[in-house]
C-alpha atoms as a PDB file:
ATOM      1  CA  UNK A   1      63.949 -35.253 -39.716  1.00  0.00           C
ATOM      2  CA  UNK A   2      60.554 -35.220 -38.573  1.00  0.00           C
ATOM      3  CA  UNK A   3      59.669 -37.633 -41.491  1.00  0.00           C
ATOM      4  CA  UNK A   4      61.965 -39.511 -40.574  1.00  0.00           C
ATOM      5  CA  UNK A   5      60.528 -40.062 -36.956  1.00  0.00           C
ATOM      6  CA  UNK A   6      57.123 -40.317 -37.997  1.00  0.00           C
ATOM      7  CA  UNK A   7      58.396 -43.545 -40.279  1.00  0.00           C
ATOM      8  CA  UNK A   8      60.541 -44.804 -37.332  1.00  0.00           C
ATOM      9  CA  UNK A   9      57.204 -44.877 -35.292  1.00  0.00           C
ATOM     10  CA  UNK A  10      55.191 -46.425 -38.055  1.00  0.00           C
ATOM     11  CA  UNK A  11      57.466 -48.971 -38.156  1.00  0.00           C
ATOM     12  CA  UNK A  12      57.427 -49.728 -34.634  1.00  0.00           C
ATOM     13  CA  UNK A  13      53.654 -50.266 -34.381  1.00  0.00           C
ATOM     14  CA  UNK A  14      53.455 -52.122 -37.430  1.00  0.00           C
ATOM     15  CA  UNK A  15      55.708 -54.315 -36.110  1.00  0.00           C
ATOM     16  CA  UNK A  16      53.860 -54.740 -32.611  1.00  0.00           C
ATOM     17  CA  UNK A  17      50.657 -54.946 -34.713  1.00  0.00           C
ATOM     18  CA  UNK A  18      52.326 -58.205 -35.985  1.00  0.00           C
ATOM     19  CA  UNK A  19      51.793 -60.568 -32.976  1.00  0.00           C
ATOM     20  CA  UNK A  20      51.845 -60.872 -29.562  1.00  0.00           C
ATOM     21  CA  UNK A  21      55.176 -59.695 -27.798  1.00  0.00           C
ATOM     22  CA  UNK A  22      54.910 -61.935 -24.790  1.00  0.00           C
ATOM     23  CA  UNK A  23      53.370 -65.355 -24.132  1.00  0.00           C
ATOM     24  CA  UNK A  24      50.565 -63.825 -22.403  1.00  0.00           C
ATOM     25  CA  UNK A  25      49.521 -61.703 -25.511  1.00  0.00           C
ATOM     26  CA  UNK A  26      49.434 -64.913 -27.367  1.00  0.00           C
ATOM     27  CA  UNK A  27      46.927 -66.581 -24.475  1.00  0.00           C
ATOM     28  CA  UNK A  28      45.132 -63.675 -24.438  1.00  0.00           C
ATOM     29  CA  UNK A  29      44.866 -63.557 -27.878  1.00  0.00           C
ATOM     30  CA  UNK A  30      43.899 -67.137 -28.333  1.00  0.00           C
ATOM     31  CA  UNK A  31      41.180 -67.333 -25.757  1.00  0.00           C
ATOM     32  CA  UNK A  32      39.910 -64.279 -27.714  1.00  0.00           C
ATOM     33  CA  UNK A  33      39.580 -66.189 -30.987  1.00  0.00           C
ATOM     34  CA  UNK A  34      37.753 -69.090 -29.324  1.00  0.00           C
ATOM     35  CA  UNK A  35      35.442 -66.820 -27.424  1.00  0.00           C
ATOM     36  CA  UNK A  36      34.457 -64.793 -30.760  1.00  0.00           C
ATOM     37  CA  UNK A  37      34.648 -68.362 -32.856  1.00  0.00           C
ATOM     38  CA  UNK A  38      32.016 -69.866 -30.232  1.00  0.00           C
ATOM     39  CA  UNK A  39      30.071 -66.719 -30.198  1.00  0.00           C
ATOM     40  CA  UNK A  40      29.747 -67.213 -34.057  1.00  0.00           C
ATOM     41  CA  UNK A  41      28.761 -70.860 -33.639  1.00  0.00           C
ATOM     42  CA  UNK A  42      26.318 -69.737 -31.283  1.00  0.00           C
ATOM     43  CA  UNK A  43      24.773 -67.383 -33.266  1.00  0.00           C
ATOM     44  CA  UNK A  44      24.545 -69.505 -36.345  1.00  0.00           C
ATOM     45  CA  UNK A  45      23.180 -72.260 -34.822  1.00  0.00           C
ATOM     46  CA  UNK A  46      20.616 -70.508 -32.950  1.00  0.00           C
ATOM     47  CA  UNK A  47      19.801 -68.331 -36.495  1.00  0.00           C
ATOM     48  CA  UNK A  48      18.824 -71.421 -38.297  1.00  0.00           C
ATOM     49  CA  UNK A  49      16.391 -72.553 -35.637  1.00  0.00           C
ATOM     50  CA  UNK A  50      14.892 -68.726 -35.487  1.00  0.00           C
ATOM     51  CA  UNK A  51      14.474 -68.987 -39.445  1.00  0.00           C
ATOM     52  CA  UNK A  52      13.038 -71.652 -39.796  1.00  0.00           C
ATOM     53  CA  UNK A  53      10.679 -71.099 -36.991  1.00  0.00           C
ATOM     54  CA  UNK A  54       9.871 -68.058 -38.087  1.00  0.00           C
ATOM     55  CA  UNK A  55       8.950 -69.339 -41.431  1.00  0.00           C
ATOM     56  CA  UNK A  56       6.857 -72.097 -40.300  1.00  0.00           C
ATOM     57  CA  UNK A  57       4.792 -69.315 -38.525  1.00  0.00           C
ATOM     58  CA  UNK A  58       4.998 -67.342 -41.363  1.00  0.00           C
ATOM     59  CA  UNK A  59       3.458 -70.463 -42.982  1.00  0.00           C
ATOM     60  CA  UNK A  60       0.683 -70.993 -40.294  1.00  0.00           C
ATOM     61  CA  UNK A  61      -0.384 -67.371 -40.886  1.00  0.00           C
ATOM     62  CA  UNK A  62      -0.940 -67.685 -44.364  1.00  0.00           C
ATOM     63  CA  UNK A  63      -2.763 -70.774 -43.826  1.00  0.00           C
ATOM     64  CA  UNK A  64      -5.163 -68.833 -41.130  1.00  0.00           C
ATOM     65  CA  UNK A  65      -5.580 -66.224 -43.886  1.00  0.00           C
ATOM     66  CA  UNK A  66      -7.342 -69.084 -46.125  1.00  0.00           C
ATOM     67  CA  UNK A  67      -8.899 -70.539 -43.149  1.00  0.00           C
ATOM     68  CA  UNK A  68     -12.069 -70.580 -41.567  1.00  0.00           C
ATOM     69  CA  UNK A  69     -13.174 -70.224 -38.218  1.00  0.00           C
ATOM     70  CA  UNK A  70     -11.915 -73.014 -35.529  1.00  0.00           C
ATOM     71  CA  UNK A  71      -8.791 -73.671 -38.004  1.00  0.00           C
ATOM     72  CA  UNK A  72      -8.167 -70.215 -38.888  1.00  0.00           C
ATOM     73  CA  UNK A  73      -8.074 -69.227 -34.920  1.00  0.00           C
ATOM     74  CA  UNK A  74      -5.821 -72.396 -34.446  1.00  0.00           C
ATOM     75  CA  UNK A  75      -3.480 -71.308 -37.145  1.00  0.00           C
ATOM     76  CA  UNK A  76      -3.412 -67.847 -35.780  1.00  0.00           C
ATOM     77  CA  UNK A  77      -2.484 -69.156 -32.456  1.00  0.00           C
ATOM     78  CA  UNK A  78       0.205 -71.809 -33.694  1.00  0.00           C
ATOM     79  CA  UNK A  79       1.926 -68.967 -35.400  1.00  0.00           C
ATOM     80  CA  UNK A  80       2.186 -66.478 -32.644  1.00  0.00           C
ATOM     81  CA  UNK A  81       3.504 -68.777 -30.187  1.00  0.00           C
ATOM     82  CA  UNK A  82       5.938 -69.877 -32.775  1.00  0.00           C
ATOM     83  CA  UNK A  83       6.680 -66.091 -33.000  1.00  0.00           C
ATOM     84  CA  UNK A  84       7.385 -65.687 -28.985  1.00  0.00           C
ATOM     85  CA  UNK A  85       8.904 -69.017 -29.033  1.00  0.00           C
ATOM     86  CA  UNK A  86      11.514 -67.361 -31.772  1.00  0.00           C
ATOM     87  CA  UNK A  87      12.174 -64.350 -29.912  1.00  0.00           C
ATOM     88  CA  UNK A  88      12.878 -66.718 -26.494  1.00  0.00           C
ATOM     89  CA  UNK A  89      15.584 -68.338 -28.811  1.00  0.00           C
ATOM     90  CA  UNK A  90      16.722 -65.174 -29.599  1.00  0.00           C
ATOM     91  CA  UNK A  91      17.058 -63.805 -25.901  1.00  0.00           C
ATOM     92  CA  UNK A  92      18.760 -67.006 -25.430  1.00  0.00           C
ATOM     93  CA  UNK A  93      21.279 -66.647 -28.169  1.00  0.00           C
ATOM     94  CA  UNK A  94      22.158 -63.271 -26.551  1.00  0.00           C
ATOM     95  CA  UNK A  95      22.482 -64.675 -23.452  1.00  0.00           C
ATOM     96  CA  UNK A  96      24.713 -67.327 -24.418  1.00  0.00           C
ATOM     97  CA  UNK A  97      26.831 -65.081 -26.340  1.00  0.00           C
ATOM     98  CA  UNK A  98      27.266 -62.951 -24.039  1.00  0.00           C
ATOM     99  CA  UNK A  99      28.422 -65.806 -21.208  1.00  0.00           C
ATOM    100  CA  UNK A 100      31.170 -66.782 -23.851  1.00  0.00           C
ATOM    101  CA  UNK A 101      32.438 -63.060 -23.955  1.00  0.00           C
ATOM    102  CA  UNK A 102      32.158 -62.321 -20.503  1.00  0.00           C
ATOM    103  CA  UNK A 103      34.128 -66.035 -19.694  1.00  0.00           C
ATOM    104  CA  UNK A 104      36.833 -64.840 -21.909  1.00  0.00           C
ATOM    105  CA  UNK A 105      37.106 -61.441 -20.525  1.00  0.00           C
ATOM    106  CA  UNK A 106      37.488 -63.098 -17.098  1.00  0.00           C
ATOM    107  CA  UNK A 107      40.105 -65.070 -18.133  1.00  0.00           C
ATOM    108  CA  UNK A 108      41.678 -62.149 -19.885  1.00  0.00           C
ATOM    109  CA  UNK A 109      42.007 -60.356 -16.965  1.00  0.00           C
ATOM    110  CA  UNK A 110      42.876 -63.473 -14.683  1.00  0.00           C
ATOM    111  CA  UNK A 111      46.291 -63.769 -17.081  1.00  0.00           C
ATOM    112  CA  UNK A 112      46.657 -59.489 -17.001  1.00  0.00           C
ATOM    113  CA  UNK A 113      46.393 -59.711 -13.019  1.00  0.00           C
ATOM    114  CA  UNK A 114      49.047 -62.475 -13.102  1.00  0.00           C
END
């Protein structure tokens, strides 16, 4: 019997585990999959331009490292700010992100208070 039961109740959340019951799961779950698809987007895009900044200062820094003097300090310089500028790109990518989540979530709730 109690196997029984235990199946019956499987069943049952399988099947709401499925899709959304009501129209309002299936907004809710579709501004969920566009938040988290933008997010992604976001973070890609802003990924590439970290990489490749940070490997253009990586870049700069070697060529200090072979350097002398006025170039060397120049070098130096052009790759920390490339650094900082990076991790300003990041904080922005974060930010962002976190604007699209926090958007969705409103709306999420907005259709839950309805």
């Amino acid at each position: 019997m109690k196997l029984w039961s235990a199946t019956l109740v499987l069943a049952a959340l399988l099947l709401s585990a499925c899709g959304p019951a009501t129209p309002e799961e299936a907004r809710i779950d579709n501004i969920e999959d566009m938040a988290e698809a933008e997010a992604r987007e976001i973070e890609s895009g802003f990924g590439n331009q970290i990489a490749a900044m940070r490997g253009e200062a990586d870049t700069a820094a070697a060529q200090a490292e072979a350097a002398n003097s006025f170039d060397a300090e120049r070098l130096k310089t052009r790759a920390e700010a490339l650094r900082e500028e990076a991790r300003i790109l990041e904080r922005q990518s974060e930010a962002r992100v976190k604007a699209v989540r926090d958007r969705a979530q409103a709306e999420v709730s907005t259709i839950k208070a309805e």
